[in-house]
Protein backbone atom coordinates (compact mmCIF):
# COMPACT_ATOMS: atom_id res chain seq x y z
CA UNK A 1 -80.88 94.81 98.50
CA UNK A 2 -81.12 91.02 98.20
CA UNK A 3 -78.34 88.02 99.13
CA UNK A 4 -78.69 85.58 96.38
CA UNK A 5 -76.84 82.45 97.57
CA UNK A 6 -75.38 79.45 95.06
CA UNK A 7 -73.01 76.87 94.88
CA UNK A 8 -71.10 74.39 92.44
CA UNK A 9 -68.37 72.05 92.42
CA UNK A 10 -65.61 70.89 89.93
CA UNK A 11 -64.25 67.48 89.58
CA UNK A 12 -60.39 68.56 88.96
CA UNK A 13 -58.59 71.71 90.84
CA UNK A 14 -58.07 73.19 87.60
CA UNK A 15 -58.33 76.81 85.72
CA UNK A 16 -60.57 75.78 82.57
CA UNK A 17 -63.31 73.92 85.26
CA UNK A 18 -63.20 76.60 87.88
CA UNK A 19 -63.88 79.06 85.03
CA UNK A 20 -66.46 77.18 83.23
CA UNK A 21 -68.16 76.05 86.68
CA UNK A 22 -68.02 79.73 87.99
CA UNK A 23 -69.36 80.91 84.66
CA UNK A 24 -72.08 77.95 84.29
CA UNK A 25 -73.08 79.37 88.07
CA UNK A 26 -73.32 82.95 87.83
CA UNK A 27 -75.14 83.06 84.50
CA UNK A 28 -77.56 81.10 85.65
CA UNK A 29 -78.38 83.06 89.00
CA UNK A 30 -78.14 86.42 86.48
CA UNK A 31 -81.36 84.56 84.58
CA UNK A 32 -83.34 82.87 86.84
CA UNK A 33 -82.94 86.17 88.85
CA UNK A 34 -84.00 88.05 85.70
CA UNK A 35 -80.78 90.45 86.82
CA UNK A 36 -79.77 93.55 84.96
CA UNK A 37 -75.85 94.15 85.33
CA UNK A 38 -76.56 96.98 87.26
CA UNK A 39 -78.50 96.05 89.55
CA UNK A 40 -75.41 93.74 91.03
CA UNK A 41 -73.69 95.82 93.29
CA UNK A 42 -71.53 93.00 94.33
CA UNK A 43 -70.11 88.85 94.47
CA UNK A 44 -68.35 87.19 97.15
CA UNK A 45 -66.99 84.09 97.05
CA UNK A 46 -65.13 80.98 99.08
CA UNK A 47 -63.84 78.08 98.34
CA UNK A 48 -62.87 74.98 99.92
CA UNK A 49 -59.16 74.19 100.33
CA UNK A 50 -58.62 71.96 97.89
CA UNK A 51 -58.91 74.43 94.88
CA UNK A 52 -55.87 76.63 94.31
CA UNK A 53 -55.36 77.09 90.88
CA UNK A 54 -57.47 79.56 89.94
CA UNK A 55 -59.26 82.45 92.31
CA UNK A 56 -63.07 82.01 91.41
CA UNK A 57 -63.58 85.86 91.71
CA UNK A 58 -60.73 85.88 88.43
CA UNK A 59 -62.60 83.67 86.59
CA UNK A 60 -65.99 85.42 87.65
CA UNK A 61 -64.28 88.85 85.50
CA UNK A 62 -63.26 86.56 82.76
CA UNK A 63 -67.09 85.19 82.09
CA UNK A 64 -67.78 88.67 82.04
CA UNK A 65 -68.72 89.80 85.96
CA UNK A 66 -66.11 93.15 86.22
CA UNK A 67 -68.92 95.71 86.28
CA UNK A 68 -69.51 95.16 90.33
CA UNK A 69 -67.10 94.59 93.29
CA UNK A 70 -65.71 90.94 93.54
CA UNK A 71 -63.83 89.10 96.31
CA UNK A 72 -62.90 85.44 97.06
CA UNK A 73 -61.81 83.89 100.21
CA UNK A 74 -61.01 80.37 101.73
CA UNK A 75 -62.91 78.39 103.67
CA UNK A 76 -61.79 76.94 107.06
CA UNK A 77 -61.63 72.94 106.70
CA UNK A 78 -64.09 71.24 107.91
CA UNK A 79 -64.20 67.78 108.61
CA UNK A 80 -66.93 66.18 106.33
CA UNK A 81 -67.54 68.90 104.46
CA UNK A 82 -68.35 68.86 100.28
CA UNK A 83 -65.01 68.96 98.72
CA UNK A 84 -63.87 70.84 95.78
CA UNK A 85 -66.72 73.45 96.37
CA UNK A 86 -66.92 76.64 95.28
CA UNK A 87 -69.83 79.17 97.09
CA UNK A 88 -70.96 82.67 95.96
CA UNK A 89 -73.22 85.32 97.28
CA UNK A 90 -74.76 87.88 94.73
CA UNK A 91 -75.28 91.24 96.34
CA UNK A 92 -78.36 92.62 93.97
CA UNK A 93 -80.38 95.86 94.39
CA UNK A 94 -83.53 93.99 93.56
CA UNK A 95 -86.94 93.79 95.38
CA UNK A 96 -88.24 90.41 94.18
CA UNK A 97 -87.75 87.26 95.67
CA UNK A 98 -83.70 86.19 95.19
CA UNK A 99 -83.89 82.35 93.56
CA UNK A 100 -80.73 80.47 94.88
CA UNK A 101 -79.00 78.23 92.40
CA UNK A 102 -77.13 74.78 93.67
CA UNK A 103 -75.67 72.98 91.06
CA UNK A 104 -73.69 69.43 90.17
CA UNK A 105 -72.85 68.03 93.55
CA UNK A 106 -73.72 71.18 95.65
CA UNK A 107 -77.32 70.47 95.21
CA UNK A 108 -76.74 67.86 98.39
CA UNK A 109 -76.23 71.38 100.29
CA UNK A 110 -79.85 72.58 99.72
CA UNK A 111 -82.19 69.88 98.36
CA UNK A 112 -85.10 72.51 99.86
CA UNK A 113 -84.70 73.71 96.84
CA UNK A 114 -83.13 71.23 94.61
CA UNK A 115 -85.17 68.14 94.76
CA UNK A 116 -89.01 67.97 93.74
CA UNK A 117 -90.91 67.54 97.17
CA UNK A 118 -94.08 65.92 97.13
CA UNK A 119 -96.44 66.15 100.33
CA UNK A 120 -99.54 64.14 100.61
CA UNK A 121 -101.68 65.61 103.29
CA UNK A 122 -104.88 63.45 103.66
CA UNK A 123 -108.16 63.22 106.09
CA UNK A 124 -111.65 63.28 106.12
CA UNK A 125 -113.73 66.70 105.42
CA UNK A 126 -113.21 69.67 107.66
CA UNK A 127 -110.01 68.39 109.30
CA UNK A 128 -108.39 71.74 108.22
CA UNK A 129 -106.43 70.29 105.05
CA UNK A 130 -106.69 73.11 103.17
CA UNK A 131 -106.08 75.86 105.48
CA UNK A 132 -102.51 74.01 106.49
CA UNK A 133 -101.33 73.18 103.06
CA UNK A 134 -101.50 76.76 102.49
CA UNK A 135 -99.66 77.95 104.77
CA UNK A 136 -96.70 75.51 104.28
CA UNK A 137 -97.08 76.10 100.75
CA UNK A 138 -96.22 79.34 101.77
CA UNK A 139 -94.19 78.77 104.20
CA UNK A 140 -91.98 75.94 102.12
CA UNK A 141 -92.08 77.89 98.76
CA UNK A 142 -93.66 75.51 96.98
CA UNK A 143 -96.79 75.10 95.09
CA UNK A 144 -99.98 73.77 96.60
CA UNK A 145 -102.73 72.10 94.49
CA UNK A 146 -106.07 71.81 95.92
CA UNK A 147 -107.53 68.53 94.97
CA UNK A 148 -110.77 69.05 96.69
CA UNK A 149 -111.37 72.33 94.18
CA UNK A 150 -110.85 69.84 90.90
CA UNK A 151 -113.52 67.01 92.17
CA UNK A 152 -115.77 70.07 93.29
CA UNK A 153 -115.70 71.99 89.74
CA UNK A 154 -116.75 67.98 88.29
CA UNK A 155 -119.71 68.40 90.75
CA UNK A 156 -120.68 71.94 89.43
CA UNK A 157 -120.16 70.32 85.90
CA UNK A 158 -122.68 68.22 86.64
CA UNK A 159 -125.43 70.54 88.66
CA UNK A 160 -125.31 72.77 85.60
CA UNK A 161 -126.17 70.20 83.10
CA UNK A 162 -128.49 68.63 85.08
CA UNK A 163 -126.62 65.08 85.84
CA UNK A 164 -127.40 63.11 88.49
CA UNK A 165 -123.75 62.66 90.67
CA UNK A 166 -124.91 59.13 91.26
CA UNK A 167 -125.35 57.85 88.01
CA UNK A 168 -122.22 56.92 86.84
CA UNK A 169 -122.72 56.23 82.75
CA UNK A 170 -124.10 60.20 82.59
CA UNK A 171 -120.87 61.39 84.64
CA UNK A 172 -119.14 59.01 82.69
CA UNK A 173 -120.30 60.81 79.37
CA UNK A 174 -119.67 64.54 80.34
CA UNK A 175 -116.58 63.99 82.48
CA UNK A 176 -115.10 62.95 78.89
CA UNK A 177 -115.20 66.34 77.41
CA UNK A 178 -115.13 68.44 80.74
CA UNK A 179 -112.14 71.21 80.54
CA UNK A 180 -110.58 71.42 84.11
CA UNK A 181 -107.49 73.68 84.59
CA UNK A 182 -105.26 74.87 87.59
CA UNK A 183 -103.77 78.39 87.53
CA UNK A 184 -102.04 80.28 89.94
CA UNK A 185 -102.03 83.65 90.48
CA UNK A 186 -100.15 85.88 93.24
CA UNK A 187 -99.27 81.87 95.07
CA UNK A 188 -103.36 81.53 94.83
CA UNK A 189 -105.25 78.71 92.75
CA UNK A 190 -107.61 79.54 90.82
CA UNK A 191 -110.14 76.20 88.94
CA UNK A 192 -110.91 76.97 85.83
CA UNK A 193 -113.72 74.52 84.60
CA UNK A 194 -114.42 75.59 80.89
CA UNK A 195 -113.09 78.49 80.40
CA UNK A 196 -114.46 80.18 83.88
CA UNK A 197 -112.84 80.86 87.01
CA UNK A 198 -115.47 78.72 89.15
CA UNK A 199 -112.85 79.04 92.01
CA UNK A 200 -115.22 80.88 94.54
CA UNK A 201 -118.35 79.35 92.85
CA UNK A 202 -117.31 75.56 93.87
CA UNK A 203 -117.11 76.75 97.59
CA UNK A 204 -120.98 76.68 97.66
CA UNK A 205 -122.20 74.19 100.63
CA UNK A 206 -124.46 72.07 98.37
CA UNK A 207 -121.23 71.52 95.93
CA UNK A 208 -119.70 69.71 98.87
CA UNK A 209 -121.57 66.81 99.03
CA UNK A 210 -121.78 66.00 95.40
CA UNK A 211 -118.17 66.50 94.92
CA UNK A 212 -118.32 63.39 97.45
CA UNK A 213 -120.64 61.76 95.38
CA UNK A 214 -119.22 62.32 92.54
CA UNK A 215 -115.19 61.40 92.71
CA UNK A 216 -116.47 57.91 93.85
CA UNK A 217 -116.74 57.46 90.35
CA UNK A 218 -113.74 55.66 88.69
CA UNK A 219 -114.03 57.45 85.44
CA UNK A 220 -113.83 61.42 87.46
CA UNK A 221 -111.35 59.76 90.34
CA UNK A 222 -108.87 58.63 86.99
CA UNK A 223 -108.56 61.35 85.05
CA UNK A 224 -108.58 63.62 88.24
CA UNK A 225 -105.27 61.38 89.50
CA UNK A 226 -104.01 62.05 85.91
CA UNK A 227 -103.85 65.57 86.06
CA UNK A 228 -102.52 65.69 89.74
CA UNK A 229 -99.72 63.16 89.01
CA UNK A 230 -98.44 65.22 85.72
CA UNK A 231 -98.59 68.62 87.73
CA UNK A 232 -96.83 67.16 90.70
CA UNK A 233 -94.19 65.01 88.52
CA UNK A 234 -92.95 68.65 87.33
CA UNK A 235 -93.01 70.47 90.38
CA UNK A 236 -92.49 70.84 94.58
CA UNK A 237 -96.14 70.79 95.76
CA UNK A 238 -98.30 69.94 98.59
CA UNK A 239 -101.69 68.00 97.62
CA UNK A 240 -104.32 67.48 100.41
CA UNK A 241 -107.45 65.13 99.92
CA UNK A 242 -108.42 61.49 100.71
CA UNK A 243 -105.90 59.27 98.78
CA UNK A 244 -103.29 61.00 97.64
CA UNK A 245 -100.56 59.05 99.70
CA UNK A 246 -102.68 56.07 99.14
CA UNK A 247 -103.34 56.87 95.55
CA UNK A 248 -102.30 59.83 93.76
CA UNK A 249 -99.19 60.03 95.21
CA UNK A 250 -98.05 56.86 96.54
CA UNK A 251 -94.25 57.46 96.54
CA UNK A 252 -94.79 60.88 97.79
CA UNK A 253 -91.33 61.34 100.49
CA UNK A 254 -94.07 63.11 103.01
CA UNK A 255 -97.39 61.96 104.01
CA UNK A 256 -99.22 63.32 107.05
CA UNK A 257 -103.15 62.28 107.96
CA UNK A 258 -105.09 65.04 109.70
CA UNK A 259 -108.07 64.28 111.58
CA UNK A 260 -110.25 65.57 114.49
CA UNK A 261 -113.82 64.47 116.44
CA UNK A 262 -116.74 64.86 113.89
CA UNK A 263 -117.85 67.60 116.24
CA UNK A 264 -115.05 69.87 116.03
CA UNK A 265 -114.83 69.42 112.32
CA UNK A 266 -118.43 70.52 112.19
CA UNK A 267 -118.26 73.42 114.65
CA UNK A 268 -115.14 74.32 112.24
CA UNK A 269 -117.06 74.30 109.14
CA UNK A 270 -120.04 76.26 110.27
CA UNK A 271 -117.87 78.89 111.08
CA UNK A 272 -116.16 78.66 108.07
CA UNK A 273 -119.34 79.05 106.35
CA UNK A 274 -121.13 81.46 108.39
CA UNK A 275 -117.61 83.82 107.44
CA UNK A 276 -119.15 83.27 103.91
CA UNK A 277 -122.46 84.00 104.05
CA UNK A 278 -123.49 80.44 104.10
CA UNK A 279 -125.88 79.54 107.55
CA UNK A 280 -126.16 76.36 108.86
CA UNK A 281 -127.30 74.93 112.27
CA UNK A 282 -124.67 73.08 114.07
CA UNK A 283 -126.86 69.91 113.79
CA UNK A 284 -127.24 69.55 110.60
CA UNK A 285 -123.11 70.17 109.69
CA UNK A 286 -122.91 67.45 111.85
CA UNK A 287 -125.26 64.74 110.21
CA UNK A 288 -123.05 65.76 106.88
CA UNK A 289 -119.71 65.51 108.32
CA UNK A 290 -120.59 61.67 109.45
CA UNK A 291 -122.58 60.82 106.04
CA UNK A 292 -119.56 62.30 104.06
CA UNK A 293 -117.14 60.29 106.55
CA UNK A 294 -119.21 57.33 105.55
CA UNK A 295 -118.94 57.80 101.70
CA UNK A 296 -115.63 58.76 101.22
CA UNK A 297 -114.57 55.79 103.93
CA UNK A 298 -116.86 53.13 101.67
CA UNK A 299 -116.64 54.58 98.13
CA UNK A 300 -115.02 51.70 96.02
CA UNK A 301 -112.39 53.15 94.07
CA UNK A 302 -109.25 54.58 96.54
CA UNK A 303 -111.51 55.47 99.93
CA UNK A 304 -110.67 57.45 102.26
CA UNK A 305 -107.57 55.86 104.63
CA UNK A 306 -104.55 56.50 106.38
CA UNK A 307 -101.29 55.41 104.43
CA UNK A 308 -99.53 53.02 106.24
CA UNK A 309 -96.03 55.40 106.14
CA UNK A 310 -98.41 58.41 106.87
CA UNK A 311 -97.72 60.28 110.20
CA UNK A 312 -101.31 60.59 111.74
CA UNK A 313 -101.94 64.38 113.36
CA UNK A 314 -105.35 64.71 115.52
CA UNK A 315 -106.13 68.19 115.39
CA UNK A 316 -109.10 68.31 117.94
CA UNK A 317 -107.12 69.92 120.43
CA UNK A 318 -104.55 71.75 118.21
CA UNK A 319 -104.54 74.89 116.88
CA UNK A 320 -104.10 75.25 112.86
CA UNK A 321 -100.03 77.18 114.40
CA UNK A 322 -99.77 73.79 116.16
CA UNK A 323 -100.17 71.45 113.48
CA UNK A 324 -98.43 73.68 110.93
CA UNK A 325 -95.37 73.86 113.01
CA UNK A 326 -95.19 69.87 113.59
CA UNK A 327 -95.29 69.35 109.84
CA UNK A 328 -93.03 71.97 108.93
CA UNK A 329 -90.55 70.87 111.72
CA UNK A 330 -91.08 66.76 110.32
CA UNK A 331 -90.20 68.04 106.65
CA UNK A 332 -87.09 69.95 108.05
CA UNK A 333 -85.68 67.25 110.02
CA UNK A 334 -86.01 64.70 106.80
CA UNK A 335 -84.52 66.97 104.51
């Protein structure tokens, strides 16, 4: 069984807005909840002490909720507290996730859920970006979009037609036509880049480097930004990579820069790739870590920097639980 919470409020303490408010909530919960009428075993409500016309749980039975158990109850009075404010709590037999539904001015109660959060999460290659968005992607319930993946499936573009990343007219020319989409499947993304899932195929070592090369392009970096900006405008998402609060997302409520020694990144990413099959000496991770550092810090068009309203997390001496819980806990605090 699953608690399904929502809220709503009514301007006047009268019958006709309780029941269309009451009505306006519970149908909605009953679809975005995809809910059967017998799978609601039962609905409890309060309300604030300014409503006494009109018992919610009556007008819940006249909008058609009398197949389960209902029951409504005041609630104490609390100084400060959202006036005129009805709550509910759906009691479903259900094993999917319950979506809670805050509407009109109870949406101040839980803007977790009711406002589109952006997160910019920025630094330089192997500062564990990825790994962390993840998880408060996860964590947060919100969608993350891996921006590294789209410049990387450009760079494969271009490897399998034979472009040179650093000539700029050629990218220019196939970049025009090149098919890029984002899915998501069981919370995962997957890059499509023409039709093909190229998701684990991008992940290559030697795709790396010209996905540096190439997003220092104008041409890939614009219609890259494009694509990020429309699937974040319509959505709560997290988006790590080197300018998205400078850039992408400049407005973004959250930005955090993650960083660590060059060292650590590299000892990081060898490990990462030796998990995958991929061997590579310490040494020579190394020499790529700075060289990338040094491109994506120079490139002309939006380099790699800290925002100037971006908290700045070293990670050198963190652990990936460390730095997880510090964002998480920021977000929280801000909301």
């Amino acid at each position: 069984m699953k608690a399904i919470r929502g809220a709503t409020t009514i301007e006047a303490d009268c019958k006709e807005q309780i029941k269309e408010r009451v009505g306006e909530l519970l149908n909605k919960i009953k679809v975005s909840n995809l809910l059967e009428e017998e799978e609601i075993v039962c609905i409890l409500f309060s309300n604030t002490k300014d409503i006494n016309t009109y018992y919610p749980a009556k007008a819940a039975r006249e909008a058609g909720f009398f197949s389960c158990a209902l029951y409504s109850s005041l609630e104490p009075q609390i100084e400060g507290s959202l006036s005129l404010c009805i709550r509910v709590m759906v009691l479903a037999e259900i094993e999917r996730k319950p979506v809670h539904i805050y509407l009109h001015e109870a949406k101040s109660l839980r803007k977790d859920i009711t406002e589109n959060i952006n997160i910019a999460l920025d630094g330089p290659a192997g500062s564990g970006k990825s790994t962390v968005s993840k998880i408060i992607a996860k964590k947060l319930d919100i969608l993350y979009l891996d921006t590294g993946a789209m410049y990387r499936a450009c760079a494969l573009k271009c490897l399998e037609n034979a472009i040179d990343c650093k000539d700029e007219k050629n990218v220019s020319n196939i970049i025009e036509s090149i098919d890029i989409k984002v899915e998501y499947s069981n919370g995962n993304q997957q890059t499509i880049l023409d039709g093909k899932d190229v998701s684990e195929t991008i992940r290559r070592p030697e795709i790396s480097m010209l996905a540096s090369t190439v997003s220092s392009h104008f041409c890939v970096r614009n219609k890259m930004v494009e694509l990020q900006r429309k699937i974040a405008n319509g959505v709560s998402c997290i988006l790590d990579g080197r300018d998205i609060g400078t850039n992408v997302l400049p407005d973004a409520r959250f930005k955090f820069y993650l960083t660590a020694s060059p060292e650590v990144r590299a000892h990081r990413r060898m490990e990462e790739n030796n998990k995958k099959g991929y061997n590579q000496d310490f040494e020579t991770l190394l020499e790529e870590i700075k060289k990338r550092d040094f491109q994506d810090k120079n490139r002309k068009f939006a380099p790699l920097r800290k925002a100037d309203d971006a908290i700045e997390i070293d990670s050198s001496e963190m652990s990936i639980e460390q730095v997880v819980t510090f964002i998480e806990k920021t977000i929280q605090e801000k909301i």
